[in-house]
N, C-alpha and C. Protein backbone atom coordinates (compact mmCIF):
# COMPACT_ATOMS: atom_id res chain seq x y z
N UNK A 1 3.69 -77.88 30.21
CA UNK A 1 4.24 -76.53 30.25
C UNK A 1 4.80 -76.16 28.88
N UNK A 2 4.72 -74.99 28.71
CA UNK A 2 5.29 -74.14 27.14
C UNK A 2 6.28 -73.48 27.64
N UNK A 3 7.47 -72.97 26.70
CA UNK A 3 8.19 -72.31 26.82
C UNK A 3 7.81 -71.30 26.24
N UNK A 4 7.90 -70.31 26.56
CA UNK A 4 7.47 -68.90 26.25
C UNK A 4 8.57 -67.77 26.24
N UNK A 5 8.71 -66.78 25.41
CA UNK A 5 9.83 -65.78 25.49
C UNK A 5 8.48 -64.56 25.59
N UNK A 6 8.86 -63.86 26.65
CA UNK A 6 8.15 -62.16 26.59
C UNK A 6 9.04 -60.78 26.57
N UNK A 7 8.80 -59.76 26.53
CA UNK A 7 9.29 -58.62 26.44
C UNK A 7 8.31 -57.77 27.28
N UNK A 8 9.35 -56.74 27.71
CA UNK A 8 9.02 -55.27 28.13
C UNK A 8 9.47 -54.16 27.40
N UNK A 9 8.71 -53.82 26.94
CA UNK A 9 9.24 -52.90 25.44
C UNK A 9 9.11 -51.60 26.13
N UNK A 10 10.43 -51.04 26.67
CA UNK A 10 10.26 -49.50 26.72
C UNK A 10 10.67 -48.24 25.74
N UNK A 11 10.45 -47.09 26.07
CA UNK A 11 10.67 -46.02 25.04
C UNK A 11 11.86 -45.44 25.47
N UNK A 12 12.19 -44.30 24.62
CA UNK A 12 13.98 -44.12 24.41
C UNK A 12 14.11 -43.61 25.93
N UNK A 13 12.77 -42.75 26.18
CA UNK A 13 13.37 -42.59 28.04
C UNK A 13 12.99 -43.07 28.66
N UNK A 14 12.66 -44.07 28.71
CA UNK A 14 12.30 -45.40 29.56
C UNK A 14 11.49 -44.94 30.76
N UNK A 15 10.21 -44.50 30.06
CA UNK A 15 9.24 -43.77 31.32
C UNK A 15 7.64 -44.24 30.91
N UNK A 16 7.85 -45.43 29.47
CA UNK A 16 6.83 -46.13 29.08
C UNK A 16 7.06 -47.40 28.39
N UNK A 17 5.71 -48.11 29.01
CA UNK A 17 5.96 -49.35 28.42
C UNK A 17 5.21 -49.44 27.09
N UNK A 18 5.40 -50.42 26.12
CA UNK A 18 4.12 -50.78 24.68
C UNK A 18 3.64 -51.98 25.16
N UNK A 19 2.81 -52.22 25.65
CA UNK A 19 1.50 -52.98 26.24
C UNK A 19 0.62 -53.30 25.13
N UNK A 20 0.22 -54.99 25.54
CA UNK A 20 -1.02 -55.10 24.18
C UNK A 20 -2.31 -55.43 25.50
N UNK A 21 -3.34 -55.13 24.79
CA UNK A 21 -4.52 -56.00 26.08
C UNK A 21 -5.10 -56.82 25.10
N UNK A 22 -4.76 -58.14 25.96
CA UNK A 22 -4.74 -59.01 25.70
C UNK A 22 -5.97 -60.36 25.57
N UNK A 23 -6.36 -60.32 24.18
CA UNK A 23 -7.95 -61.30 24.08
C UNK A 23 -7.98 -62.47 25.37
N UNK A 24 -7.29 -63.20 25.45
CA UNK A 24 -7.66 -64.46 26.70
C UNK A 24 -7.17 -63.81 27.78
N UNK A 25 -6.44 -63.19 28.31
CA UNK A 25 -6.69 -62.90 29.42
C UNK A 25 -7.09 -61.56 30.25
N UNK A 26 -7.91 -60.93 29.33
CA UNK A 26 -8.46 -59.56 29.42
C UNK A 26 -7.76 -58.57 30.32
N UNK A 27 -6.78 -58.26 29.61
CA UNK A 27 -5.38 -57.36 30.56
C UNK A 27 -4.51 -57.28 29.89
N UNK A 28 -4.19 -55.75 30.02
CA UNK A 28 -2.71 -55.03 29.44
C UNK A 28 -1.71 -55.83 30.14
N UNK A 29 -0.81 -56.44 28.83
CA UNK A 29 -0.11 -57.23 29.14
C UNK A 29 1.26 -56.89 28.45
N UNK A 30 2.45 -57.51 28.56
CA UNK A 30 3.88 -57.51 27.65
C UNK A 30 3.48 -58.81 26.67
N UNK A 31 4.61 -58.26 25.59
CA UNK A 31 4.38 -59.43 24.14
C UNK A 31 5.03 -60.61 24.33
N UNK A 32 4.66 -61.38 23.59
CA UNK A 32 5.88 -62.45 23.94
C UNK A 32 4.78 -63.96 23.38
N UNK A 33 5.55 -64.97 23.39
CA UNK A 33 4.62 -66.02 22.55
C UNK A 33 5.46 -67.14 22.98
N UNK A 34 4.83 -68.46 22.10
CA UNK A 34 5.74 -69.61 22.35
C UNK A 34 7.05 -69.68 21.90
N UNK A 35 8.61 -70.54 21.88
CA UNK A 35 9.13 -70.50 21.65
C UNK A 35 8.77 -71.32 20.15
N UNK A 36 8.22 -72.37 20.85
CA UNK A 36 7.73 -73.33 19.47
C UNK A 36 9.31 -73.95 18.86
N UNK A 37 10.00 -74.22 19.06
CA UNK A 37 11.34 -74.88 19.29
C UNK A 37 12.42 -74.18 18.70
N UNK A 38 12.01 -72.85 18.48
CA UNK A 38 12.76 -72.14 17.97
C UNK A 38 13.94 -71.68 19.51
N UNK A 39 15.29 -72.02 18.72
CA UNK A 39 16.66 -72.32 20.08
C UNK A 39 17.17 -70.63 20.71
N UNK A 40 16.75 -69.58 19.27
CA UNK A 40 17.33 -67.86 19.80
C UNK A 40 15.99 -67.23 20.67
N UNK A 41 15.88 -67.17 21.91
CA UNK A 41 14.56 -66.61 22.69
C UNK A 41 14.54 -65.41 22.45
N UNK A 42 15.78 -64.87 22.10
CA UNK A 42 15.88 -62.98 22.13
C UNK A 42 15.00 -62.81 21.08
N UNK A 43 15.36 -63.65 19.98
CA UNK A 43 14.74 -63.46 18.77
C UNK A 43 13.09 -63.75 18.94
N UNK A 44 12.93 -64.36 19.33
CA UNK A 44 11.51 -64.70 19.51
C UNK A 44 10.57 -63.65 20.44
N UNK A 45 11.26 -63.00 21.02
CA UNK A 45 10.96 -61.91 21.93
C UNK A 45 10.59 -60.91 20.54
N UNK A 46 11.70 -60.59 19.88
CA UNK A 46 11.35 -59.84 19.32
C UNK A 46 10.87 -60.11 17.88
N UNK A 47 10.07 -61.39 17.44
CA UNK A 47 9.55 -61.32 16.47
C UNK A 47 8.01 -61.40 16.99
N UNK A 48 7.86 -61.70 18.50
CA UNK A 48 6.61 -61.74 19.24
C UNK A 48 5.94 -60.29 19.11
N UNK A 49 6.81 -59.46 19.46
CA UNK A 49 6.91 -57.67 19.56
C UNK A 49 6.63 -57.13 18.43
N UNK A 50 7.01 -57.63 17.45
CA UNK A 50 6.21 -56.75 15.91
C UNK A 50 5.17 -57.17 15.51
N UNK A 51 5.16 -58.78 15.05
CA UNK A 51 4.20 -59.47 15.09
C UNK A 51 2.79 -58.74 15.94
N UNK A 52 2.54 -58.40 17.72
CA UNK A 52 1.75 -58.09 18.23
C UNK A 52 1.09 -56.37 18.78
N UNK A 53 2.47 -55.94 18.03
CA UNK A 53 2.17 -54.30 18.02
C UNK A 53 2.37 -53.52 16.69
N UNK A 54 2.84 -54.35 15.32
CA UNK A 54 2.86 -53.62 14.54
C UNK A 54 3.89 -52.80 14.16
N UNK A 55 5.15 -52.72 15.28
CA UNK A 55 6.39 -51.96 15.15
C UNK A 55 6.88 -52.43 14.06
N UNK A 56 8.36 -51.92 12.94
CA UNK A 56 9.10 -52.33 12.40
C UNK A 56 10.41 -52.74 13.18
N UNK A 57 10.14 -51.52 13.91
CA UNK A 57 11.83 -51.48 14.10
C UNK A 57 11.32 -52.17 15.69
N UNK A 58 12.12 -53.02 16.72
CA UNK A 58 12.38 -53.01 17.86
C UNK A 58 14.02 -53.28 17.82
N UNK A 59 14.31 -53.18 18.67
CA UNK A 59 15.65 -53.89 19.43
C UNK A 59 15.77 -54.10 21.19
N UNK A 60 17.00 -55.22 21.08
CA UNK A 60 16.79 -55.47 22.43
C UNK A 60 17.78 -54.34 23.23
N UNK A 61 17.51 -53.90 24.26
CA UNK A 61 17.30 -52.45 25.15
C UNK A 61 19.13 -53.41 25.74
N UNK A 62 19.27 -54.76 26.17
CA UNK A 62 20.06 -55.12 26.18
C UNK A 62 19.68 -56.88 26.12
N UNK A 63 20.81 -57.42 25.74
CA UNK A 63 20.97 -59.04 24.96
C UNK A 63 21.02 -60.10 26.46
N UNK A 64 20.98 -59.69 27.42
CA UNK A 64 20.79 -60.93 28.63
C UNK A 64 19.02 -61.14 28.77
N UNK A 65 18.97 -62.02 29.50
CA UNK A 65 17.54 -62.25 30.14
C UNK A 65 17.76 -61.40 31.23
N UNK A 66 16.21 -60.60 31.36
CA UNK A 66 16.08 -59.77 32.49
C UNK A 66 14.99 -60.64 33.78
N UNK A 67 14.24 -62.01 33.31
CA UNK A 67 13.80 -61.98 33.88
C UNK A 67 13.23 -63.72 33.62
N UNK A 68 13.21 -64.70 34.35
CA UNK A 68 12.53 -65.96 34.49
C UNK A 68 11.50 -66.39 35.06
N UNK A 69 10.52 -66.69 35.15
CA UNK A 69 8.94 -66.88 35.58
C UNK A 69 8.65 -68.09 35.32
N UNK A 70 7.91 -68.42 36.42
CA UNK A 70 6.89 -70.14 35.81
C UNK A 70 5.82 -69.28 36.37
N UNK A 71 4.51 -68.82 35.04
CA UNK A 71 3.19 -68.55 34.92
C UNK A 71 2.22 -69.26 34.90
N UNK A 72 1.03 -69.02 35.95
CA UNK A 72 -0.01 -70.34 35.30
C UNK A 72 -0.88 -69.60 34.24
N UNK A 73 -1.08 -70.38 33.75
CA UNK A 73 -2.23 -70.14 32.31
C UNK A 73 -2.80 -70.50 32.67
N UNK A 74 -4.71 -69.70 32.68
CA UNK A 74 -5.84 -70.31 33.60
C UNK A 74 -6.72 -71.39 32.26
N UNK A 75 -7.53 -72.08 32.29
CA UNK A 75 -8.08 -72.91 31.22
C UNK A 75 -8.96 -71.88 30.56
N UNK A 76 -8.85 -72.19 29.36
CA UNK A 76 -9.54 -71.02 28.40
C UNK A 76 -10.42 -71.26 27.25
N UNK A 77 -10.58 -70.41 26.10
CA UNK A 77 -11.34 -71.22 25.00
C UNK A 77 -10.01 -70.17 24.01
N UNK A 78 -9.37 -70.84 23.28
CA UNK A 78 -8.64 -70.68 21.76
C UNK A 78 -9.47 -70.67 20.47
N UNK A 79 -9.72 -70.10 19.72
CA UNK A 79 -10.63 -70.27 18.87
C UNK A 79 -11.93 -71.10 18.59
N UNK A 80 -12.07 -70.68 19.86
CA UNK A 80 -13.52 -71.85 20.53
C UNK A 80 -13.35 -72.92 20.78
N UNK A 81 -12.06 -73.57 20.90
CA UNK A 81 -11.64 -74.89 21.85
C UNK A 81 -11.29 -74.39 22.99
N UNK A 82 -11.68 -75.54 23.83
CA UNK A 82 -10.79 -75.25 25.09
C UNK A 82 -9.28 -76.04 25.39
N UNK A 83 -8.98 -74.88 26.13
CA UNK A 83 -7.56 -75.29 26.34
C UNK A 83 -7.45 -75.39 27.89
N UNK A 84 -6.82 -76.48 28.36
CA UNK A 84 -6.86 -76.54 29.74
C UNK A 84 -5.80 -76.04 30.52
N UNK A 85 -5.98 -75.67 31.77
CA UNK A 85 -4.60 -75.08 32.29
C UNK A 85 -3.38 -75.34 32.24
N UNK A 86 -2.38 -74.80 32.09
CA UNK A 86 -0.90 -75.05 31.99
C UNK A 86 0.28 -74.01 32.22
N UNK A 87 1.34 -74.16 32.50
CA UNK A 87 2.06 -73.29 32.72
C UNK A 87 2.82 -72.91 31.80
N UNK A 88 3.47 -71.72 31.96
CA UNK A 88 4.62 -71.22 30.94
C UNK A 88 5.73 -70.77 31.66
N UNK A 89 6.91 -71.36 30.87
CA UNK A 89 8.32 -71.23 31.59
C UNK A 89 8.78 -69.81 30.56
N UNK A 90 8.50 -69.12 31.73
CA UNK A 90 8.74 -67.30 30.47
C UNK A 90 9.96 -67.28 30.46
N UNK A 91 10.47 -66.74 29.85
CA UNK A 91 11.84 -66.22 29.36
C UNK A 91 11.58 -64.85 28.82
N UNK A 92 12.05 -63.59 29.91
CA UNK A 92 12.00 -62.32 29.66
C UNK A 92 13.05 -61.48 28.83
N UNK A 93 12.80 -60.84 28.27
CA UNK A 93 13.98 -59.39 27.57
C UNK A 93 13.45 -58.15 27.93
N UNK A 94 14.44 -57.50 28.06
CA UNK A 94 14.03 -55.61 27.91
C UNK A 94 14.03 -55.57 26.15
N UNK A 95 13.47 -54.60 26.08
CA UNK A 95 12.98 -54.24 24.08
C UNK A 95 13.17 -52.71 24.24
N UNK A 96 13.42 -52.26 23.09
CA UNK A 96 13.20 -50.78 23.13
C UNK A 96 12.67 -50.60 21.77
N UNK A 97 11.65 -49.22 21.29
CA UNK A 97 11.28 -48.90 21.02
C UNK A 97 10.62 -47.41 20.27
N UNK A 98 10.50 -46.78 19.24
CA UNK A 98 10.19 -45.56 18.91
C UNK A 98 8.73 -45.32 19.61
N UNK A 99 8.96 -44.73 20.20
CA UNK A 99 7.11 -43.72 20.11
C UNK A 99 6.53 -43.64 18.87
N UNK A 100 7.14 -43.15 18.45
CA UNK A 100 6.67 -42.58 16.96
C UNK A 100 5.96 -43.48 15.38
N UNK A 101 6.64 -44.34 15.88
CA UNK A 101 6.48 -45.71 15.03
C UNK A 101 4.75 -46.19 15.36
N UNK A 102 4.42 -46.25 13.96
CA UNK A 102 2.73 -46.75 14.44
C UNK A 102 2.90 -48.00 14.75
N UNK A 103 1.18 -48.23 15.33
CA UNK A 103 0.96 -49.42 16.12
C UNK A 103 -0.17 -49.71 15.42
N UNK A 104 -0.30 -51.11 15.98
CA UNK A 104 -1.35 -52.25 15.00
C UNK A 104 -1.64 -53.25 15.49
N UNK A 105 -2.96 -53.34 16.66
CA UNK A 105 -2.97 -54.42 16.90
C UNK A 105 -3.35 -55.67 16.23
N UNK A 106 -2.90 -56.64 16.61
CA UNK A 106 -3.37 -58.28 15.81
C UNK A 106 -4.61 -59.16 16.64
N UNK A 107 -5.77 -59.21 16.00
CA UNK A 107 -6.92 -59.03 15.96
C UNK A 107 -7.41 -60.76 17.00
N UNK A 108 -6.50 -61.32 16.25
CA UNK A 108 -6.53 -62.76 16.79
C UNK A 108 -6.07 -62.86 17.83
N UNK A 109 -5.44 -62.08 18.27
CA UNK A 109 -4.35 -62.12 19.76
C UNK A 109 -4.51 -60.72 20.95
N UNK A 110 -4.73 -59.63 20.22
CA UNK A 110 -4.74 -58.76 21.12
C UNK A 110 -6.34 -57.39 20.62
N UNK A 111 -5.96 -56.36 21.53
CA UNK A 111 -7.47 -55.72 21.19
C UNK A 111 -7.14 -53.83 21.04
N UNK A 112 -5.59 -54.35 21.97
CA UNK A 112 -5.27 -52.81 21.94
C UNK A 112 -3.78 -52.95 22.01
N UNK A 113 -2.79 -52.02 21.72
CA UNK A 113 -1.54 -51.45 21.49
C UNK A 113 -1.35 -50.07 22.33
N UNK A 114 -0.93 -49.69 23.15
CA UNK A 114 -0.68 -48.48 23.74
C UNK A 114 0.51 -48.76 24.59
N UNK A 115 1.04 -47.14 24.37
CA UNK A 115 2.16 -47.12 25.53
C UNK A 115 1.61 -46.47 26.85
N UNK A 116 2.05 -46.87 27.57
CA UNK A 116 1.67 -46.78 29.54
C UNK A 116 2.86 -46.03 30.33
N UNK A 117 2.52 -45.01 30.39
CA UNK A 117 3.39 -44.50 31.94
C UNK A 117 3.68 -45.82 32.55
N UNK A 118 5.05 -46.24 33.44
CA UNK A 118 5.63 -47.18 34.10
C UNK A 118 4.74 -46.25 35.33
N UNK A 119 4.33 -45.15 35.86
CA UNK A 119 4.15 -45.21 37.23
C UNK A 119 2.60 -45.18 36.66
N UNK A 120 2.00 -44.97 35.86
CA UNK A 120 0.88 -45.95 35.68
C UNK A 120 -0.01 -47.28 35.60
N UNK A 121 1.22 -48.17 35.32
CA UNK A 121 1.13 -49.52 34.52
C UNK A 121 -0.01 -50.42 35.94
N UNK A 122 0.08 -50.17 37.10
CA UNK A 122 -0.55 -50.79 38.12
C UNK A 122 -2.04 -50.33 37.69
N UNK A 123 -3.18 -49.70 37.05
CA UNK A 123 -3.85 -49.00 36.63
C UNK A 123 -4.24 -49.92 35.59
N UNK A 124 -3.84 -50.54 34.75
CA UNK A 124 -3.89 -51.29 33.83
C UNK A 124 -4.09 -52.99 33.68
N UNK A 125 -2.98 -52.98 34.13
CA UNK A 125 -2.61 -54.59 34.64
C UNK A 125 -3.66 -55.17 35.80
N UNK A 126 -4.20 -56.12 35.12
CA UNK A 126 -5.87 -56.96 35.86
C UNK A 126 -5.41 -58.11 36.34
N UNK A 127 -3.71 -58.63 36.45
CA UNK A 127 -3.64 -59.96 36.74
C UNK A 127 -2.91 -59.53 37.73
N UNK A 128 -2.92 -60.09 38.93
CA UNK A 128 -2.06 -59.58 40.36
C UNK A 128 -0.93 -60.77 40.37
N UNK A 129 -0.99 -61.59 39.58
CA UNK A 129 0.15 -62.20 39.44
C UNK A 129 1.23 -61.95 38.24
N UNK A 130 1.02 -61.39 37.08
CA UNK A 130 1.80 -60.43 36.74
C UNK A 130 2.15 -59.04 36.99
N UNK A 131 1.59 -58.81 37.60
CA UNK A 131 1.64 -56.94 38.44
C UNK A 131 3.00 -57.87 39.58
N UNK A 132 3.07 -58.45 39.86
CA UNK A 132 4.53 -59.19 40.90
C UNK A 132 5.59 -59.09 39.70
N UNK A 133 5.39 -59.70 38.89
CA UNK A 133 6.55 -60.22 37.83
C UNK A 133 7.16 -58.91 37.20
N UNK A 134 6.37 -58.00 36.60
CA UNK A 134 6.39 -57.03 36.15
C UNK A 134 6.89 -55.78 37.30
N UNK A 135 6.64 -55.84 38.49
CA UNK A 135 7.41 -54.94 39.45
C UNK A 135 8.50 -55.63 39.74
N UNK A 136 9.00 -56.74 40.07
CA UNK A 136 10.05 -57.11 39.75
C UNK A 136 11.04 -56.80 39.03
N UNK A 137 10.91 -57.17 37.79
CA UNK A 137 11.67 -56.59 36.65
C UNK A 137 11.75 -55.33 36.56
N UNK A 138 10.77 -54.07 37.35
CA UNK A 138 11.00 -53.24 37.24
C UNK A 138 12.08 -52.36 38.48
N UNK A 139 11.92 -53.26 39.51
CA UNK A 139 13.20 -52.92 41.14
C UNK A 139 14.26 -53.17 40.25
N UNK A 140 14.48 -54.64 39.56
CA UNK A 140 15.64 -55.07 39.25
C UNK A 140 16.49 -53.90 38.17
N UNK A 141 15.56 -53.05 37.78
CA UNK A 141 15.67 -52.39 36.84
C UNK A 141 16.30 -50.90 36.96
N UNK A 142 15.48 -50.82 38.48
CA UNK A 142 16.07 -49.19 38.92
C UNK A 142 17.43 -49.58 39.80
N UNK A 143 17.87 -50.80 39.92
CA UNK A 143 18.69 -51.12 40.85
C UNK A 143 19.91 -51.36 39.66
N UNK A 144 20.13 -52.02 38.43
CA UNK A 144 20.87 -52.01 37.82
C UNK A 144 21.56 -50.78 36.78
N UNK A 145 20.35 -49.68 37.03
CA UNK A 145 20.64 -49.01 35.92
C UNK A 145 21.02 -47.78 36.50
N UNK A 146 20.62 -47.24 37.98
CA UNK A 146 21.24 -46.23 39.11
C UNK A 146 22.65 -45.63 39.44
């Protein structure tokens, strides 16, 4: 298993997400990467988030974890190796974000950069096991912020 930090990067009115679609697992997905032993996850959230969309600016929307996951990773090919299945112990943040700020996807990792209507995002999302994780975080979301 990897430790992994991800994000949900929404916009100032929090009525969109910044989504990358994603080379291995062919689906608009949230950013986020290994921790790789790095000890600040927030930070890694958000150096995952520029790094994979090109933003300058992000910040975190707020500084707790919004959200914990054990993901399976299905077996794949990485730069034409294969990699065999494994899990990731996610470690989530909320992110926020300009609209306005260009985007850029990273060629090695992702294929597209766009922001998504939240009552769209089911439309998008090809993995039915993150479409759970991701509505999750999003109840938890209308329930804390109401």
């Amino acid at each position: 298993a990897h430790l992994t930090s991800s994000a949900l990067i929404f916009n100032a009115s929090q009525d969109k997400l910044l989504m990358i679609y994603h080379n291995i697992y062919q689906s608009w997905s949230w950013t986020g990467g290994h921790a790789d032993g790095e000890a600040d996850l927030l930070q890694v959230a958000i150096r995952e988030a520029k790094e994979e969309t090109g933003l300058k600016q992000v910040t975190a929307a707020v500084d707790k974890i919004i959200s914990l996951d054990i993901l399976p990773v299905f077996g794949h090919l990485k730069n034409n190796l294969p990699v065999s299945a494994h899990l990731h112990l996610s470690v989530a943040y909320l992110l926020s974000a300009s609209e306005d700020d260009p985007l850029m996807i990273k060629p090695d990792e992702n294929s597209g950069v766009r922001w998504v209507a939240v009552n769209e995002l089911a439309n998008y999302v090809s993995e039915p096991h993150m479409q759970v994780v991701y509505d999750k975080i999003l109840k938890k979301l209308n329930i804390s912020f109401s």
